[in-house]
C-alpha atoms as a PDB file:
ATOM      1  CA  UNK A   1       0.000   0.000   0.000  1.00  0.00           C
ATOM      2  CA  UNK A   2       1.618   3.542  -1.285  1.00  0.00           C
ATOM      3  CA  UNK A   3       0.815   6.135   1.318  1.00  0.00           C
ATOM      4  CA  UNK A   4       1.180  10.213   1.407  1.00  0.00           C
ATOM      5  CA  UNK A   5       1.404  11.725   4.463  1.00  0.00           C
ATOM      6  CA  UNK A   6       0.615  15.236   5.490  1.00  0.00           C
ATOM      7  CA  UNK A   7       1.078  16.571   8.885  1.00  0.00           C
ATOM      8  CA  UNK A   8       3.417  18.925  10.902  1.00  0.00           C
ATOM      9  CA  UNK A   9       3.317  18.999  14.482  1.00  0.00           C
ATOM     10  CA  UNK A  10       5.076  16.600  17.151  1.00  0.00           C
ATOM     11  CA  UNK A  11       1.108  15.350  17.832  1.00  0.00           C
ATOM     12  CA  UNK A  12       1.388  13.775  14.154  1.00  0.00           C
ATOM     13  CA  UNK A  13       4.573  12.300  13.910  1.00  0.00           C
ATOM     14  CA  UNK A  14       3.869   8.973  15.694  1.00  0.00           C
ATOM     15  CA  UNK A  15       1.238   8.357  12.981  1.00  0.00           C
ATOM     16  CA  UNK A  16       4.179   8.885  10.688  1.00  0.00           C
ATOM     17  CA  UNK A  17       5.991   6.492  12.257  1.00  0.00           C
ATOM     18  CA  UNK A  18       3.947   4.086  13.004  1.00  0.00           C
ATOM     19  CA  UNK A  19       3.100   3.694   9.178  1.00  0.00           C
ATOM     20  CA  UNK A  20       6.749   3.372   8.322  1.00  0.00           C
ATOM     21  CA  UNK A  21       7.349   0.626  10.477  1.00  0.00           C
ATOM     22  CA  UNK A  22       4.120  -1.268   9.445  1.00  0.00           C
ATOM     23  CA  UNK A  23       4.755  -4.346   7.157  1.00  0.00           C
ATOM     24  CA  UNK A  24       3.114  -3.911   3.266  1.00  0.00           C
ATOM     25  CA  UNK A  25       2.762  -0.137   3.550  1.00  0.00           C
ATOM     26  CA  UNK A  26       5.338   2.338   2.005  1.00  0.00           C
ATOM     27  CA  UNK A  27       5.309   5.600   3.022  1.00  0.00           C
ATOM     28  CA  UNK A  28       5.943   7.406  -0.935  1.00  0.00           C
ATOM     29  CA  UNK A  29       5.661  11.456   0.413  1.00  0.00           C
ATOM     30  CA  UNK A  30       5.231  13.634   3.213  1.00  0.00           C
ATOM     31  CA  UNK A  31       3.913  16.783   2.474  1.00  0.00           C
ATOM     32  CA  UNK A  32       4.706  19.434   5.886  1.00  0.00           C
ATOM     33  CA  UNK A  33       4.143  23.337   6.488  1.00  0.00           C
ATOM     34  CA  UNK A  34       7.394  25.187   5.372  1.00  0.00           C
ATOM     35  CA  UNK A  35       9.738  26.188   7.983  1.00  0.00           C
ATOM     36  CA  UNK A  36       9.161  28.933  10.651  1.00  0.00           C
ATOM     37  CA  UNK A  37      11.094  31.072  12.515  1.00  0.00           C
ATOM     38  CA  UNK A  38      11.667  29.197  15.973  1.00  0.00           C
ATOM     39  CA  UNK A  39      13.892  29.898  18.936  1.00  0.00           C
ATOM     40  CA  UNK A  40      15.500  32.589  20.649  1.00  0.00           C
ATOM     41  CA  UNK A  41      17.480  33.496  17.863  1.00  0.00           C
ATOM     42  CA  UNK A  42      14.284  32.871  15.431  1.00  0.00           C
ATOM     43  CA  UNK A  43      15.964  30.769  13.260  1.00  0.00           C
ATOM     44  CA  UNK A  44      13.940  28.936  10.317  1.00  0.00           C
ATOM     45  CA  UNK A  45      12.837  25.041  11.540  1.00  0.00           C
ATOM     46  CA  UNK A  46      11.481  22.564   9.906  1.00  0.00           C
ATOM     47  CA  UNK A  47       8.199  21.519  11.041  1.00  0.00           C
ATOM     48  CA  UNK A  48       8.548  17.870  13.463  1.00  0.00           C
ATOM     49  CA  UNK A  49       6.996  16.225  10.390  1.00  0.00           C
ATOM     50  CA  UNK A  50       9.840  17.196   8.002  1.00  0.00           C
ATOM     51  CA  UNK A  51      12.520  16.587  10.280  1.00  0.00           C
ATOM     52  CA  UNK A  52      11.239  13.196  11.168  1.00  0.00           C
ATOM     53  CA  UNK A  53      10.921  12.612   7.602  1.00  0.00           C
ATOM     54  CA  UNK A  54      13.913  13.585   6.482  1.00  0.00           C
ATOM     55  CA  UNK A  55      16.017  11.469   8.968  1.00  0.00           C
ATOM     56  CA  UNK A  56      14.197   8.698   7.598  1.00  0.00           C
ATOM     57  CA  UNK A  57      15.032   9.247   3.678  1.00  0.00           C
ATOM     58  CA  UNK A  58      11.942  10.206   2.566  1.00  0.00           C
ATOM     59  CA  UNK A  59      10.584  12.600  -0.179  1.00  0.00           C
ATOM     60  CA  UNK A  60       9.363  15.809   1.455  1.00  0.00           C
ATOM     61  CA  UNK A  61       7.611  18.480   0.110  1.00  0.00           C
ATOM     62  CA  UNK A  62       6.504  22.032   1.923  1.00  0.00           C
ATOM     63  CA  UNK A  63       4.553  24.036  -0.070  1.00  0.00           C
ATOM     64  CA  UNK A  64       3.052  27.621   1.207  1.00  0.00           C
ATOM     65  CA  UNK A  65       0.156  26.861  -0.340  1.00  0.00           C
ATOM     66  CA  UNK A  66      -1.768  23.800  -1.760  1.00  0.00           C
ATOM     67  CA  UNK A  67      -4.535  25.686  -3.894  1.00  0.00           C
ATOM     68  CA  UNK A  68      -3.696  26.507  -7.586  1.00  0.00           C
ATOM     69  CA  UNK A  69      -0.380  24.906  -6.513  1.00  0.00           C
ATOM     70  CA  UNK A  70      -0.020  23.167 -10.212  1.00  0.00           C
ATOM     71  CA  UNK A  71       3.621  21.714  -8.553  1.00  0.00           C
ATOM     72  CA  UNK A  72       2.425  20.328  -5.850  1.00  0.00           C
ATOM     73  CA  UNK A  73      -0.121  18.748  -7.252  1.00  0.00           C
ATOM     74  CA  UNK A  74       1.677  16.967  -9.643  1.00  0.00           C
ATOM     75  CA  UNK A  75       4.197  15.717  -7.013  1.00  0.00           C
ATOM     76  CA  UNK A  76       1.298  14.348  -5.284  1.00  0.00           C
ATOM     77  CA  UNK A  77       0.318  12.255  -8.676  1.00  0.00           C
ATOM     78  CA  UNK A  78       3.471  11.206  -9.610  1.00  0.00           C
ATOM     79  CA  UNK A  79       3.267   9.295  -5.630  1.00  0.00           C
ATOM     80  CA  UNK A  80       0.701   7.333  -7.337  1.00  0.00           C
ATOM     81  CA  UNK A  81      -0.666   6.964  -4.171  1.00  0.00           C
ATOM     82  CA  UNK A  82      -3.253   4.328  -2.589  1.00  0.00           C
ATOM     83  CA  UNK A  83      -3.680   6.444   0.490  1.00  0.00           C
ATOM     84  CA  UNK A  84      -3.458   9.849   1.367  1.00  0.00           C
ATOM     85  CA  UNK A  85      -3.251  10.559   5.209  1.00  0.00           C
ATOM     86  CA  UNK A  86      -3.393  13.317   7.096  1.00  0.00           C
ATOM     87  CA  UNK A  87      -2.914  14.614  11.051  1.00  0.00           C
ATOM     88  CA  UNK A  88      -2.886  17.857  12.333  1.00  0.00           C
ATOM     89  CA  UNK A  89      -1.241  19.073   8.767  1.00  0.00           C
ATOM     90  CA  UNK A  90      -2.973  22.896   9.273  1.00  0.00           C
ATOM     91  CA  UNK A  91      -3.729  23.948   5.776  1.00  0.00           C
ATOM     92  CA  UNK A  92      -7.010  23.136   4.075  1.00  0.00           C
ATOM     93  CA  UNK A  93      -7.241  20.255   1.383  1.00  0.00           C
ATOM     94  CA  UNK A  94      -8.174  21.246  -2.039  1.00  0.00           C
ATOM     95  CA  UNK A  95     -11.033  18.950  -3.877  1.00  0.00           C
ATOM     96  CA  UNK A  96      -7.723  17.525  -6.336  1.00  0.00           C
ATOM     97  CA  UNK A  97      -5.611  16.266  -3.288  1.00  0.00           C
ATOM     98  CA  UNK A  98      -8.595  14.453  -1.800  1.00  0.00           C
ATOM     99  CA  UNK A  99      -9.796  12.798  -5.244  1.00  0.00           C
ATOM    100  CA  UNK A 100      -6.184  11.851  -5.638  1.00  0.00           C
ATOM    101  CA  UNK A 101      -5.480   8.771  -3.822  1.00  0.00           C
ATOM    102  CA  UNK A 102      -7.325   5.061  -5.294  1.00  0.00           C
ATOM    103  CA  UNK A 103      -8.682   3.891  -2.150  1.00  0.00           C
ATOM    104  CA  UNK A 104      -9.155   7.202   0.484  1.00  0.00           C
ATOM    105  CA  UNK A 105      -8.172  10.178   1.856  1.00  0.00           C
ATOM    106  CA  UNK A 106      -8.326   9.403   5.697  1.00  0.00           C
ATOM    107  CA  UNK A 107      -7.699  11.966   8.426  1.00  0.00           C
ATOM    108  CA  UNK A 108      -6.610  11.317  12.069  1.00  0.00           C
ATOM    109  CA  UNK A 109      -8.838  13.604  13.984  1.00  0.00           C
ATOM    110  CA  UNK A 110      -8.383  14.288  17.760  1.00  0.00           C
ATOM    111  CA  UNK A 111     -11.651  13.814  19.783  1.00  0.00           C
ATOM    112  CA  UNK A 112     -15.254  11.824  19.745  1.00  0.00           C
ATOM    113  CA  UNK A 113     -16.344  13.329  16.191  1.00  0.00           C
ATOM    114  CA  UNK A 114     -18.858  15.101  15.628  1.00  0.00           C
ATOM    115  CA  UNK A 115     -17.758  16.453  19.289  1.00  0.00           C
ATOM    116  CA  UNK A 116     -15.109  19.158  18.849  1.00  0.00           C
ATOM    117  CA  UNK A 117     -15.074  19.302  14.752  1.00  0.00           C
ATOM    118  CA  UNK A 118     -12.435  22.111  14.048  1.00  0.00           C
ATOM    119  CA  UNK A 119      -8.806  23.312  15.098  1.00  0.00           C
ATOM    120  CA  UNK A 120      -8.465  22.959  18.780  1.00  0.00           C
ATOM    121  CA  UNK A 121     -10.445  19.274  19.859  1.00  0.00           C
ATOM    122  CA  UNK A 122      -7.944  18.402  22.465  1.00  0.00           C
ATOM    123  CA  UNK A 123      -7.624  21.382  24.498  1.00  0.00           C
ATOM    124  CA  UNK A 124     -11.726  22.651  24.121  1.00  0.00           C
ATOM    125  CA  UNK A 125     -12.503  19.035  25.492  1.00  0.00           C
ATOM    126  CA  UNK A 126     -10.354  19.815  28.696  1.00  0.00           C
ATOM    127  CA  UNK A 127     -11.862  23.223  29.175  1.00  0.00           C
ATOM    128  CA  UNK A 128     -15.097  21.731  28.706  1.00  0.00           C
ATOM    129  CA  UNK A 129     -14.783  19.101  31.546  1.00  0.00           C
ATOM    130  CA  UNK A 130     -16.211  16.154  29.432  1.00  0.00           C
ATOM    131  CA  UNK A 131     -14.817  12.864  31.081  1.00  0.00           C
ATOM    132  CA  UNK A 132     -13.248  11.072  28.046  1.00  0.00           C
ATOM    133  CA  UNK A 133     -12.733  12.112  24.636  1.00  0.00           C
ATOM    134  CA  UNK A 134     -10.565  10.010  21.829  1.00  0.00           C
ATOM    135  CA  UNK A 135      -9.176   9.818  18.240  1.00  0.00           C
ATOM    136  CA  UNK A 136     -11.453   8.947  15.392  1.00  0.00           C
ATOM    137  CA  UNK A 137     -10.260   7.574  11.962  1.00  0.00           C
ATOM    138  CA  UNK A 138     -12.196   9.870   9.430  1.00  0.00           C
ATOM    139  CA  UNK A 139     -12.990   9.811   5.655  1.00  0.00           C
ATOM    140  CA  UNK A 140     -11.996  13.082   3.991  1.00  0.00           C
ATOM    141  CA  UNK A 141     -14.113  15.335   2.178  1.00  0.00           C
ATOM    142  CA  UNK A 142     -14.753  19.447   1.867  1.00  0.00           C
ATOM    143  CA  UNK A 143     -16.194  19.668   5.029  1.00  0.00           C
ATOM    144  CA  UNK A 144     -15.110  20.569   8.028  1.00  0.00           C
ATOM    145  CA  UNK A 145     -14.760  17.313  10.046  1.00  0.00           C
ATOM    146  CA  UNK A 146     -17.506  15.920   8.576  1.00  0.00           C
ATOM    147  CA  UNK A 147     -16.932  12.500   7.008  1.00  0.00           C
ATOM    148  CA  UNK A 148     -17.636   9.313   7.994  1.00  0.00           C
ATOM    149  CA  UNK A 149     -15.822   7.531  10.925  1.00  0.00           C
ATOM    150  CA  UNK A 150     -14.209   4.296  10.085  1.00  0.00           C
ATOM    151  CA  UNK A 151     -12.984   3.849  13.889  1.00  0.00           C
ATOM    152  CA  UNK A 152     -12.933   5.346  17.301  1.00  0.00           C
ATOM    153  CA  UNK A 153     -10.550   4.620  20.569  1.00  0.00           C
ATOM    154  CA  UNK A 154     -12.378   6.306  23.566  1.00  0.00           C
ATOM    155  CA  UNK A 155      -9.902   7.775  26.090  1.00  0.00           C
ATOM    156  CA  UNK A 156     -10.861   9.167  29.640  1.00  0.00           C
ATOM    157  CA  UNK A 157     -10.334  12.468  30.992  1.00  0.00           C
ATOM    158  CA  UNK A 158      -8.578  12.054  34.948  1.00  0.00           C
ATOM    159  CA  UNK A 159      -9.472  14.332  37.276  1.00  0.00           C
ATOM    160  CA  UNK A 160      -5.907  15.847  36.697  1.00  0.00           C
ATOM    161  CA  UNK A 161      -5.167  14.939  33.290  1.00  0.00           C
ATOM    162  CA  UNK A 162      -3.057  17.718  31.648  1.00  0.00           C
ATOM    163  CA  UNK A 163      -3.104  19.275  28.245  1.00  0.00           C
ATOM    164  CA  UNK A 164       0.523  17.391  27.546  1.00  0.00           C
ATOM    165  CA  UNK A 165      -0.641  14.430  28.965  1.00  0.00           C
ATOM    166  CA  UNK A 166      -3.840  13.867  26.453  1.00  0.00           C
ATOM    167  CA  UNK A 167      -1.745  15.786  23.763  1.00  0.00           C
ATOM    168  CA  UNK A 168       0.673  12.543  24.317  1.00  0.00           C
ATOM    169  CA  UNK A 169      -1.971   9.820  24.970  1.00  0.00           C
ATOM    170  CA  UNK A 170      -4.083  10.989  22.255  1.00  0.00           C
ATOM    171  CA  UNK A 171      -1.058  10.889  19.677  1.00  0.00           C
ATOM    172  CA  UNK A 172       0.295   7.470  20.826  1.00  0.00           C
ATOM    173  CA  UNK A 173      -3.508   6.338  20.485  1.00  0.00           C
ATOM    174  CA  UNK A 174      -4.311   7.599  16.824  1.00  0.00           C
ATOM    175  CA  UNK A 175      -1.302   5.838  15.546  1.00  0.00           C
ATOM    176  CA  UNK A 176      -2.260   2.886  16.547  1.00  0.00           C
ATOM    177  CA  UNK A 177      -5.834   3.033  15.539  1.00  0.00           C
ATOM    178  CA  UNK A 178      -4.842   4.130  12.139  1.00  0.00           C
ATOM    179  CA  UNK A 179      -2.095   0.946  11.146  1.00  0.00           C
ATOM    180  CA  UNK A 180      -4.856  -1.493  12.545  1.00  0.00           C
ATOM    181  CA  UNK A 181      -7.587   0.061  10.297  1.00  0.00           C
ATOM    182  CA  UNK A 182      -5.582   0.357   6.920  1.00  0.00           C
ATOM    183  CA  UNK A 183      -6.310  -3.253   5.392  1.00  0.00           C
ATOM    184  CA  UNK A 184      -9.978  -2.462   6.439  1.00  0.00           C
ATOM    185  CA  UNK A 185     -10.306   0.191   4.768  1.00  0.00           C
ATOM    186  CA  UNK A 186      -8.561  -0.996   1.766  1.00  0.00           C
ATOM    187  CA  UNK A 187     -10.383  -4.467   1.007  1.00  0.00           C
ATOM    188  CA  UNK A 188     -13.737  -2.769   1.650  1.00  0.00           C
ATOM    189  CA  UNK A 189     -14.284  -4.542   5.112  1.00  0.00           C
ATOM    190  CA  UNK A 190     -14.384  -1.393   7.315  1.00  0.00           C
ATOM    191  CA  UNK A 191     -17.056   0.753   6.250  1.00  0.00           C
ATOM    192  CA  UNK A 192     -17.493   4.673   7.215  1.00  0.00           C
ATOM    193  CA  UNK A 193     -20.083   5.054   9.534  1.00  0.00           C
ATOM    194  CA  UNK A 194     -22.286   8.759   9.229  1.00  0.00           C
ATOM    195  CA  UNK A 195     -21.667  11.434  12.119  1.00  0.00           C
ATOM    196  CA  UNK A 196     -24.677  12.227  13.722  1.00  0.00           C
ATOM    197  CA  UNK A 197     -25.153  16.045  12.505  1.00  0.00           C
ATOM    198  CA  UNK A 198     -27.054  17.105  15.716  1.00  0.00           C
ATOM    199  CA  UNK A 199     -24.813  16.325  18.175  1.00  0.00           C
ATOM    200  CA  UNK A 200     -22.006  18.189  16.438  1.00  0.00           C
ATOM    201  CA  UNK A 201     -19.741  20.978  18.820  1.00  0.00           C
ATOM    202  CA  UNK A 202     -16.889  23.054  17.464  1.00  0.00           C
ATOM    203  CA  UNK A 203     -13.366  23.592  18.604  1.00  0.00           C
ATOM    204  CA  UNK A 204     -12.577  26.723  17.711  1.00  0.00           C
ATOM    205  CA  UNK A 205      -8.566  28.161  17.786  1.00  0.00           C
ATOM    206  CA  UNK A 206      -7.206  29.315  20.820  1.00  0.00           C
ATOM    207  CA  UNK A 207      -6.544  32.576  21.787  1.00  0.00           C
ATOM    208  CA  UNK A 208      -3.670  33.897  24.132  1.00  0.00           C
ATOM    209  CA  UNK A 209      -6.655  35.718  25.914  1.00  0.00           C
ATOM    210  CA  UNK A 210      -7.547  32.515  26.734  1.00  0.00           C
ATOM    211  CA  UNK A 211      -4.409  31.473  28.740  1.00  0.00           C
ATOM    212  CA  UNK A 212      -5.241  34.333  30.832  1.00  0.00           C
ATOM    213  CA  UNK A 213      -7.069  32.880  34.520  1.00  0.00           C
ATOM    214  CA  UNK A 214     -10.387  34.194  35.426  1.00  0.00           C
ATOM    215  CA  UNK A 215      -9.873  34.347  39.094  1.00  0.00           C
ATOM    216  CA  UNK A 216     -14.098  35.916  38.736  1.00  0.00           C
ATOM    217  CA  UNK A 217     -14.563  31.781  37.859  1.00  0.00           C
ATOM    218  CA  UNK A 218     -15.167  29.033  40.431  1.00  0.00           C
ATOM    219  CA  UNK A 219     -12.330  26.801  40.990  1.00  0.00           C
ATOM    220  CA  UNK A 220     -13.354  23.920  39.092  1.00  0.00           C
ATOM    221  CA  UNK A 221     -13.207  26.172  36.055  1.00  0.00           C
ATOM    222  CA  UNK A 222      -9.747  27.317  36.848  1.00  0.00           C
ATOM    223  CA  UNK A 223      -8.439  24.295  37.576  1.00  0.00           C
ATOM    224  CA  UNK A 224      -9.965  23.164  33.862  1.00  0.00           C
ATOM    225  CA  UNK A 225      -8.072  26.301  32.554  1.00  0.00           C
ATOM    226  CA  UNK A 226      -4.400  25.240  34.279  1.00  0.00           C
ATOM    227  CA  UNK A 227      -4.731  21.881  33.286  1.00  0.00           C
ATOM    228  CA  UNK A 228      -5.523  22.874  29.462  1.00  0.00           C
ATOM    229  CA  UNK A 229      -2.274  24.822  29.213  1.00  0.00           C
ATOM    230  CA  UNK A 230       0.348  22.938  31.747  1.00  0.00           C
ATOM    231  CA  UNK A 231       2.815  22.970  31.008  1.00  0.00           C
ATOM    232  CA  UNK A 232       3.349  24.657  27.791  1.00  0.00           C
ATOM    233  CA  UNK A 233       2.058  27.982  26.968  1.00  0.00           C
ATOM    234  CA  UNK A 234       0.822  27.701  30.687  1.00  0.00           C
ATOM    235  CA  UNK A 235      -2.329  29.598  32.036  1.00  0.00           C
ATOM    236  CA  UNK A 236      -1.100  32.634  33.252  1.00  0.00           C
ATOM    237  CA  UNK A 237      -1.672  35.527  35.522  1.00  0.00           C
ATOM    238  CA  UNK A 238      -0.349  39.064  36.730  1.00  0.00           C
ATOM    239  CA  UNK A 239       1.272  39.297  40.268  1.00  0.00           C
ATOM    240  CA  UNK A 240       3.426  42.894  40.735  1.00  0.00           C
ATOM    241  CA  UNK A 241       2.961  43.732  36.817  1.00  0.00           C
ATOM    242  CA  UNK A 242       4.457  41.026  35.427  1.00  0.00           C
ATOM    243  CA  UNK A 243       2.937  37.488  34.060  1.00  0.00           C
ATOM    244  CA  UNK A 244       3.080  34.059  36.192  1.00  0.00           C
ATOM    245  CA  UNK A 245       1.802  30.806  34.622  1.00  0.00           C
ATOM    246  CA  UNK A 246       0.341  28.438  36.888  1.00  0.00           C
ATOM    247  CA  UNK A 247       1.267  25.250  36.164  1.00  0.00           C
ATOM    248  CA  UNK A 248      -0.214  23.062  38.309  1.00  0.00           C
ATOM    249  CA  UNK A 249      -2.565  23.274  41.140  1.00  0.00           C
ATOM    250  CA  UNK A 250      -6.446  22.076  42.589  1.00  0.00           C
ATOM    251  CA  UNK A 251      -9.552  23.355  43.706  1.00  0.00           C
ATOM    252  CA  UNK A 252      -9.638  22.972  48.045  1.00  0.00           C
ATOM    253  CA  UNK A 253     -11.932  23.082  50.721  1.00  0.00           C
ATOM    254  CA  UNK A 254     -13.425  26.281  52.269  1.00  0.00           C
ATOM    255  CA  UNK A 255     -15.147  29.469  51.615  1.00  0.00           C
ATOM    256  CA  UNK A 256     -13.504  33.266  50.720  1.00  0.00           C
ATOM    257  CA  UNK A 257     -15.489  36.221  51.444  1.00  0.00           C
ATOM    258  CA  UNK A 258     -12.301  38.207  49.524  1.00  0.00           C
ATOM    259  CA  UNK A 259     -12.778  39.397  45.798  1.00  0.00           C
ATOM    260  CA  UNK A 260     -11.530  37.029  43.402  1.00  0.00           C
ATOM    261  CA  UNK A 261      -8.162  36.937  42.739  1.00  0.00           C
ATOM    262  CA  UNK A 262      -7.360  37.037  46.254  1.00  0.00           C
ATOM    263  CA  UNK A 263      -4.541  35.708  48.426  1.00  0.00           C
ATOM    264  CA  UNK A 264      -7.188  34.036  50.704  1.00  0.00           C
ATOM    265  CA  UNK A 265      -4.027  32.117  53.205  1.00  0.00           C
ATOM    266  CA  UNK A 266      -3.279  28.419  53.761  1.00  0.00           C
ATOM    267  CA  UNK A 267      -0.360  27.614  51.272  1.00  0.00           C
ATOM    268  CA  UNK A 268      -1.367  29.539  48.360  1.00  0.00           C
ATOM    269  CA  UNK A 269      -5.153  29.705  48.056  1.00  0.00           C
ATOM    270  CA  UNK A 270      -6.500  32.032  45.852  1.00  0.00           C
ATOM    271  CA  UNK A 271     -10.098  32.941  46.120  1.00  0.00           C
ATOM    272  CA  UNK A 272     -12.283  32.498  42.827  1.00  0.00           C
ATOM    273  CA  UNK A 273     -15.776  32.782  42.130  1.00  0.00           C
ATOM    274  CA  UNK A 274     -18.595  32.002  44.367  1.00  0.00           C
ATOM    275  CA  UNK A 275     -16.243  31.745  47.281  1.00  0.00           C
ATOM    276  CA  UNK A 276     -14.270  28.845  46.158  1.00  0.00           C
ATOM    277  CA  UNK A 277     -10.425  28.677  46.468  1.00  0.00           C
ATOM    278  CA  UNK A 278      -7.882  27.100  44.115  1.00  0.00           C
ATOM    279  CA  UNK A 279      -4.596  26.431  45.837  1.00  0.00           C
ATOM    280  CA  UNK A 280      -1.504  26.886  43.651  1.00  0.00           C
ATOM    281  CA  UNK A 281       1.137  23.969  43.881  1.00  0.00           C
ATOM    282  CA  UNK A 282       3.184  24.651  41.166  1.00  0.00           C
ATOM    283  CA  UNK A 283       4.053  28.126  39.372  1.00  0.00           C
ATOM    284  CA  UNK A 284       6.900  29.732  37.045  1.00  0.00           C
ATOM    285  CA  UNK A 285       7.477  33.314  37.338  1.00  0.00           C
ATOM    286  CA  UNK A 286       8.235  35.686  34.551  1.00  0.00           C
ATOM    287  CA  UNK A 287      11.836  34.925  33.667  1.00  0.00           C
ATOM    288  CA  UNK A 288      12.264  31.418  35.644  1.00  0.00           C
ATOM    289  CA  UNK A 289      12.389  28.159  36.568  1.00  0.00           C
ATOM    290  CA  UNK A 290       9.400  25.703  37.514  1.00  0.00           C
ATOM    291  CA  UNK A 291       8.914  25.849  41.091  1.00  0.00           C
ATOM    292  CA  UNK A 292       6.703  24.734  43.859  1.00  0.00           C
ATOM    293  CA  UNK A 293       4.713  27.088  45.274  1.00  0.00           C
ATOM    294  CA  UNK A 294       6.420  27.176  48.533  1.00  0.00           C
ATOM    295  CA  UNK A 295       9.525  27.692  47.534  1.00  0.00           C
ATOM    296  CA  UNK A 296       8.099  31.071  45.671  1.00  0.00           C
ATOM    297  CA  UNK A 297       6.717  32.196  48.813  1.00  0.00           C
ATOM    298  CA  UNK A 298       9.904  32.020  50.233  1.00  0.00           C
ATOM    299  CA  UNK A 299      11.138  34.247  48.137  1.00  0.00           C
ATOM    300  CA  UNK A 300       8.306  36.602  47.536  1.00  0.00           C
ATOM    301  CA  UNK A 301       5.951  35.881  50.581  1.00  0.00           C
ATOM    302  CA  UNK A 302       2.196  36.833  50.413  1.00  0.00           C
ATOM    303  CA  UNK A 303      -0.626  37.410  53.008  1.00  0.00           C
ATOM    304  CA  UNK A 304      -4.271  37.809  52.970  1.00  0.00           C
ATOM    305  CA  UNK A 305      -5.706  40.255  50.818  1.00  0.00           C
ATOM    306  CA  UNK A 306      -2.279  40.502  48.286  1.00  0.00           C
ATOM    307  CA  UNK A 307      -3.784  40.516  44.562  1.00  0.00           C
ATOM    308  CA  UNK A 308      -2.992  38.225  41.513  1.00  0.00           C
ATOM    309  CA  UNK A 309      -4.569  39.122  38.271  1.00  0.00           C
ATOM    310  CA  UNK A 310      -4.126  43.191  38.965  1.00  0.00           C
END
């Protein structure tokens, strides 16, 4: 079986690997995003796809653009490809690369489709609070998420499951899922089953308004928000004029008559909305390490009534 690939973040390069490694199926191309500035010294990077690629020998194409791209879509025929596959590539599909392949385009989509269609499945399921969410094996076509679902790994959502941690989880599981449904869906056995249309939700993009904590929110909701972004971007938060991402921490017993964003004592309870607290256990100033939150305090000690988000 001749197989594209198109993808470019670390989240897709298992998938990569995993069809390298799998007997009868030769990866032909891998199509990436071209490189970006990255780094301090913002030099240009190739994309984790590429470089994965790459090291393995393989032909590698990043166009800017797929649409008119005359080029690149010859490249893509000359693959004579069975299969075209594609995780997390980031650029939208024109109607000739998904005709192109004999048997399927098939896309490795990150959540419980047609739950979290869009950009941004992984992190909107965490902020939503559902208990599981999973990787689906999808049928390409124009719309947005919306082809049929050839298979589905369910994965549950831990009380303290992190945006790395699913990121990780979620990655490891789609590879998997998407060797041991190939022959499947290339004899004809493993038919694509139709979303149901009403129960469809949208993950939009993030914005970096979105890392910032509502303190106004009850705990549960920050501790959703921390857990999304730990430990990279990181939810964040001002504390003397400068940003602090919260890393890790958990709602905790009590009430707060203070206004939200609060030093409210204990260790380092913050009060939120409603009167609930959220104790920070893990924090990275502005310019620093990791650290636990009571080493911070040791350096920068807080009482009652001291402000975060001011």
């Amino acid at each position: 079986m001749r197989v594209v690939f198109a993808g470019t973040p670390a989240f897709s390069v298992p998938c990569l690997e995993a069809l390298m490694a799998a007997p009868g199926i030769e990866v032909v191309g891998v199509v990436s995003q071209p490189d970006r500035p990255a780094g301090r010294g913002m030099r240009l990077t190739p994309s984790p796809v590429k470089q994965a690629a790459l090291d393995a020998g393989l032909n590698v194409i990043t166009p800017d653009r797929l649409r008119g791209n005359a080029g690149a879509l010859n490249w893509l025929h000359e693959r004579n490809a069975d299969m075209l596959v594609v995780v997390a590539f980031g650029m939208i599909l024109p109607v000739e690369w998904l005709d192109a392949p004999r048997f399927a385009p098939l896309n490795v989509h990150a959540s419980l489709l047609p739950r979290w269609r869009g950009a941004a499945p992984i992190e909107r399921a965490l902020l939503a609070g559902d208990a599981e969410t999973g990787v689906c094996i999808m049928h390409m076509e124009q719309g947005l998420d919306t082809g049929g679902v050839y298979a589905v790994r369910r994965i549950p959502i831990g009380a303290q499951t992190t945006g790395a941690e699913l990121w990780e989880h979620l990655s490891t599981a789609g590879a998997e899922l998407l060797v041991a449904s190939l022959p499947g869906i290339a004899d004809g056995s493993l038919r694509p089953e139709a979303q149901d249309e009403s129960q469809t939700t949208y993950a939009a993009k993030l914005s970096n308004e979105e890392r910032v904590i509502d303190w106004s929110a009850p705990a549960a909701q920050v501790n959703l928000q921390v857990r999304c972004f730990s430990p990279r971007p990181g939810a964040r938060t001002l504390l003397d004029g400068k940003w602090l991402k919260v890393l890790k921490g958990e709602p905790c017993r009590g009430h707060s008559p203070l206004a939200p964003g609060s030093v409210a004592g204990g260790e380092l309870d913050i009060a939120c909305g409603g009167g609930s607290m959220y104790r920070v256990l893990e924090l990275q100033p502005e310019g620093k390490k990791p650290m636990q939150a009571a080493d911070f305090l040791r350096g920068r000690p807080l009482g009652k009534g001291d402000m975060f988000g001011g």
